[in-house]
N, C-alpha and C. Protein backbone atom coordinates (compact mmCIF):
# COMPACT_ATOMS: atom_id res chain seq x y z
N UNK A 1 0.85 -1.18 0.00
CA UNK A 1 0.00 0.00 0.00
C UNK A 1 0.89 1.24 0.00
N UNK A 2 0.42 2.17 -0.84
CA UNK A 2 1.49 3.79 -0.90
C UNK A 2 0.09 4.62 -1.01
N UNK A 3 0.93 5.94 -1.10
CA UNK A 3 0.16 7.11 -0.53
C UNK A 3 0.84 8.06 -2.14
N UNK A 4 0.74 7.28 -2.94
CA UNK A 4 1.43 8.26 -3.97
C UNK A 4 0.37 8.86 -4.54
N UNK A 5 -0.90 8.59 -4.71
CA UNK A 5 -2.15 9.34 -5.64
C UNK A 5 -2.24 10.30 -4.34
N UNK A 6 -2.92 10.11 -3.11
CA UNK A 6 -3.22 11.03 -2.27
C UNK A 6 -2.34 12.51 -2.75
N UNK A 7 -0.95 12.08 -2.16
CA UNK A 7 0.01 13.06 -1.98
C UNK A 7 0.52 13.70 -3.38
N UNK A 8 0.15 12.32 -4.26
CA UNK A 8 0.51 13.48 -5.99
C UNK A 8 -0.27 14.63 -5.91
N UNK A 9 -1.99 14.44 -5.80
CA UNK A 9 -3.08 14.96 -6.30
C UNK A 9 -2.93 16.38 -5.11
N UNK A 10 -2.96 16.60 -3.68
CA UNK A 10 -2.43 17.37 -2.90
C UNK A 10 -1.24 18.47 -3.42
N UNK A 11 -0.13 17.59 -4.32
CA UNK A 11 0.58 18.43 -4.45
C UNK A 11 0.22 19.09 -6.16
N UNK A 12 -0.79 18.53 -6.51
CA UNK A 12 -1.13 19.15 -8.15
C UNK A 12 -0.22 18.51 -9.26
N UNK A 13 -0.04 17.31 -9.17
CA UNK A 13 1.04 17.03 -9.67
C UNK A 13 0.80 15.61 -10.78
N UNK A 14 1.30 15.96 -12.00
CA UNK A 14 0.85 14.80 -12.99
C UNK A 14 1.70 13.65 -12.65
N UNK A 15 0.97 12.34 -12.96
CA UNK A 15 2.05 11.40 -13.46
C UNK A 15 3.34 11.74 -13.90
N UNK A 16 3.41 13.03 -15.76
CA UNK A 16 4.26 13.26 -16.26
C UNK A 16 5.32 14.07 -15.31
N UNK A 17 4.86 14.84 -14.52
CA UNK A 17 5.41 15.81 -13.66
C UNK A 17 6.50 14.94 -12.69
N UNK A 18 5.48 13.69 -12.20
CA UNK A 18 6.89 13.22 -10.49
C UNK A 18 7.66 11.78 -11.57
N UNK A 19 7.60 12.25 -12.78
CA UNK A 19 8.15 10.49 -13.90
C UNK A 19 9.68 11.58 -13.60
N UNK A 20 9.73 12.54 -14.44
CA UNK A 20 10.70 13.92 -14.77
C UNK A 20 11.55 14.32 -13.36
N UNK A 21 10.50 14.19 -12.44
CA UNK A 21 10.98 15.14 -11.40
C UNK A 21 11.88 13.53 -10.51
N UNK A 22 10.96 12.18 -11.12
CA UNK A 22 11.87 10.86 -10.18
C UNK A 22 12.94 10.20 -10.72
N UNK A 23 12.64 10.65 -12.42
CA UNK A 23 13.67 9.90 -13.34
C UNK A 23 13.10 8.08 -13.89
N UNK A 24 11.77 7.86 -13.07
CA UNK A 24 10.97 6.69 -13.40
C UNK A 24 10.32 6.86 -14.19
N UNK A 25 9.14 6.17 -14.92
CA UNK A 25 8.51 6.25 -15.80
C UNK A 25 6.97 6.57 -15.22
N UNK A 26 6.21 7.68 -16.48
CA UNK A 26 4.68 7.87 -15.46
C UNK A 26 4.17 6.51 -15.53
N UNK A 27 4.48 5.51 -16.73
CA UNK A 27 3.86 4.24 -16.63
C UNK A 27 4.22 3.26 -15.28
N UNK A 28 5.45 3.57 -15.15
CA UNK A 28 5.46 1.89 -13.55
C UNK A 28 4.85 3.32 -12.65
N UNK A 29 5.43 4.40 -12.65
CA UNK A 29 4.30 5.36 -11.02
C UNK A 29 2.87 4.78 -11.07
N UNK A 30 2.33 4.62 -12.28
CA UNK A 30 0.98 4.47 -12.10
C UNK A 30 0.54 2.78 -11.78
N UNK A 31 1.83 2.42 -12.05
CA UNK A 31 1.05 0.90 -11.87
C UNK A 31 1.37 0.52 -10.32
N UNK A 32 2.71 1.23 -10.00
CA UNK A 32 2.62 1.48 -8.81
C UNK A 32 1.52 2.21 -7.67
N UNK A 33 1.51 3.33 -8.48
CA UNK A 33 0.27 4.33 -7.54
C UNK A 33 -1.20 3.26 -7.00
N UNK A 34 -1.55 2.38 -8.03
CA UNK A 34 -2.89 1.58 -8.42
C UNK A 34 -2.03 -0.11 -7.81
N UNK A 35 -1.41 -0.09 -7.15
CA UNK A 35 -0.83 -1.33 -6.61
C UNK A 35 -1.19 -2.62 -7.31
N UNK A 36 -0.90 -2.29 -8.71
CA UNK A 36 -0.76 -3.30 -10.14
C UNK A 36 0.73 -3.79 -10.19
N UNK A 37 1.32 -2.87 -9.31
CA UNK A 37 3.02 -3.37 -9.29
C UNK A 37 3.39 -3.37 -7.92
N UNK A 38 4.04 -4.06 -7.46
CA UNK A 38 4.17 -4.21 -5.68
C UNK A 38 6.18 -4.78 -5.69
N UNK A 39 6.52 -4.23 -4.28
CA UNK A 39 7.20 -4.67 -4.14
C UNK A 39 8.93 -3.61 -4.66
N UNK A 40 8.68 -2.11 -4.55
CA UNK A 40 9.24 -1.46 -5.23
C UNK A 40 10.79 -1.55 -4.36
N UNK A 41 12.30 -1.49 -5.22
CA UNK A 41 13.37 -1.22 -4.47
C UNK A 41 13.48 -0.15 -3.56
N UNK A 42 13.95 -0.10 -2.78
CA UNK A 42 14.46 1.01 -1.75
C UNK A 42 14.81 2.18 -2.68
N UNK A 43 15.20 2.17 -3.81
CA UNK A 43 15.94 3.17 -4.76
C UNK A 43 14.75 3.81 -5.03
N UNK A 44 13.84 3.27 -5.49
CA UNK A 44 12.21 3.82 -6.29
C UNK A 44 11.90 4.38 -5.45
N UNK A 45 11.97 4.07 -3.93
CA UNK A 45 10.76 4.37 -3.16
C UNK A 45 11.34 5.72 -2.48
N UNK A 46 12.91 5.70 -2.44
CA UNK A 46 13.74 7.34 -2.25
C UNK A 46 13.60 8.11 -3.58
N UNK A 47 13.25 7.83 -4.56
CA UNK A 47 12.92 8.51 -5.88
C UNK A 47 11.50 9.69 -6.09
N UNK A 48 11.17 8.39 -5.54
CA UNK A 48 9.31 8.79 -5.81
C UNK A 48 8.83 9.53 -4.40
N UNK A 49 9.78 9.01 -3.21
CA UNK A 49 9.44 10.43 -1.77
C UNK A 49 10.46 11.49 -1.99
N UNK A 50 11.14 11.70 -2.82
CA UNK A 50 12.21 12.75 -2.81
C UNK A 50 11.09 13.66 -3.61
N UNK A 51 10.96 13.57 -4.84
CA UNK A 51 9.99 13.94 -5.54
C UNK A 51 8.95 14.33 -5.43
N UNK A 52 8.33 13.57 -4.29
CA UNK A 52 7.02 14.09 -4.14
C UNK A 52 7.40 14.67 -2.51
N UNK A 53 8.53 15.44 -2.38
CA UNK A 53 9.18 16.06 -1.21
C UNK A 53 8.72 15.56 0.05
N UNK A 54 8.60 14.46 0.14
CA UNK A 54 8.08 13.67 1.95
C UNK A 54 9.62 11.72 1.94
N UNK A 55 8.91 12.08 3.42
CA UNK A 55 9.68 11.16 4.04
C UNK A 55 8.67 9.58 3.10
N UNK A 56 9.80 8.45 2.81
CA UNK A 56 9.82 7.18 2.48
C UNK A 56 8.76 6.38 3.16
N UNK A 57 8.62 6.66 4.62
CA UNK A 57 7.22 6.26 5.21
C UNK A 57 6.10 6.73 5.05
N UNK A 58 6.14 8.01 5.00
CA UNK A 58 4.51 8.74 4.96
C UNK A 58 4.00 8.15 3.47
N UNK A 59 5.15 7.97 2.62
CA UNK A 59 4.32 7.74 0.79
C UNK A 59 4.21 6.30 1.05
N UNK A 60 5.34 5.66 1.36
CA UNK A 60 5.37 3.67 1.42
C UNK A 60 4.81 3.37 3.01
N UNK A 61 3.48 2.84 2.68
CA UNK A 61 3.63 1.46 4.25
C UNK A 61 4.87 1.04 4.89
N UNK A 62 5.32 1.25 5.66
CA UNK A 62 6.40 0.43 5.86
C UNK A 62 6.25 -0.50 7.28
N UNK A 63 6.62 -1.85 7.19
CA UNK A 63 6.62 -2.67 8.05
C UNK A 63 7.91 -3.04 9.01
């Protein structure tokens, strides 16, 4: 489970916008965002909270 649609849509922010701003693609963000893809590296998941300017926990579940 992630918090990436919440916190995209909060920050006004396209797919195309946090792909550019993470260096990932808007296609895996979204399959990610829609948890069609699970299981992201530690690298993605500092990519995609750097980007969407928050801490690695608040965007990823973490256990």
């Amino acid at each position: 489970m992630n918090r990436i649609d919440s916190i995209r849509a909060k920050k006004a922010m396209s797919y195309g916008d946090l792909a550019k701003a993470s260096g990932l693609t808007s296609a895996y963000i979204h399959l990610l965002a829609k948890g069609k893809r699970n299981n992201p590296s530690f690298e993605v998941m500092q990519k995609l909270s750097q980007a969407l300017g928050e801490k690695v926990e608040k965007v990823f579940k973490m256990n």
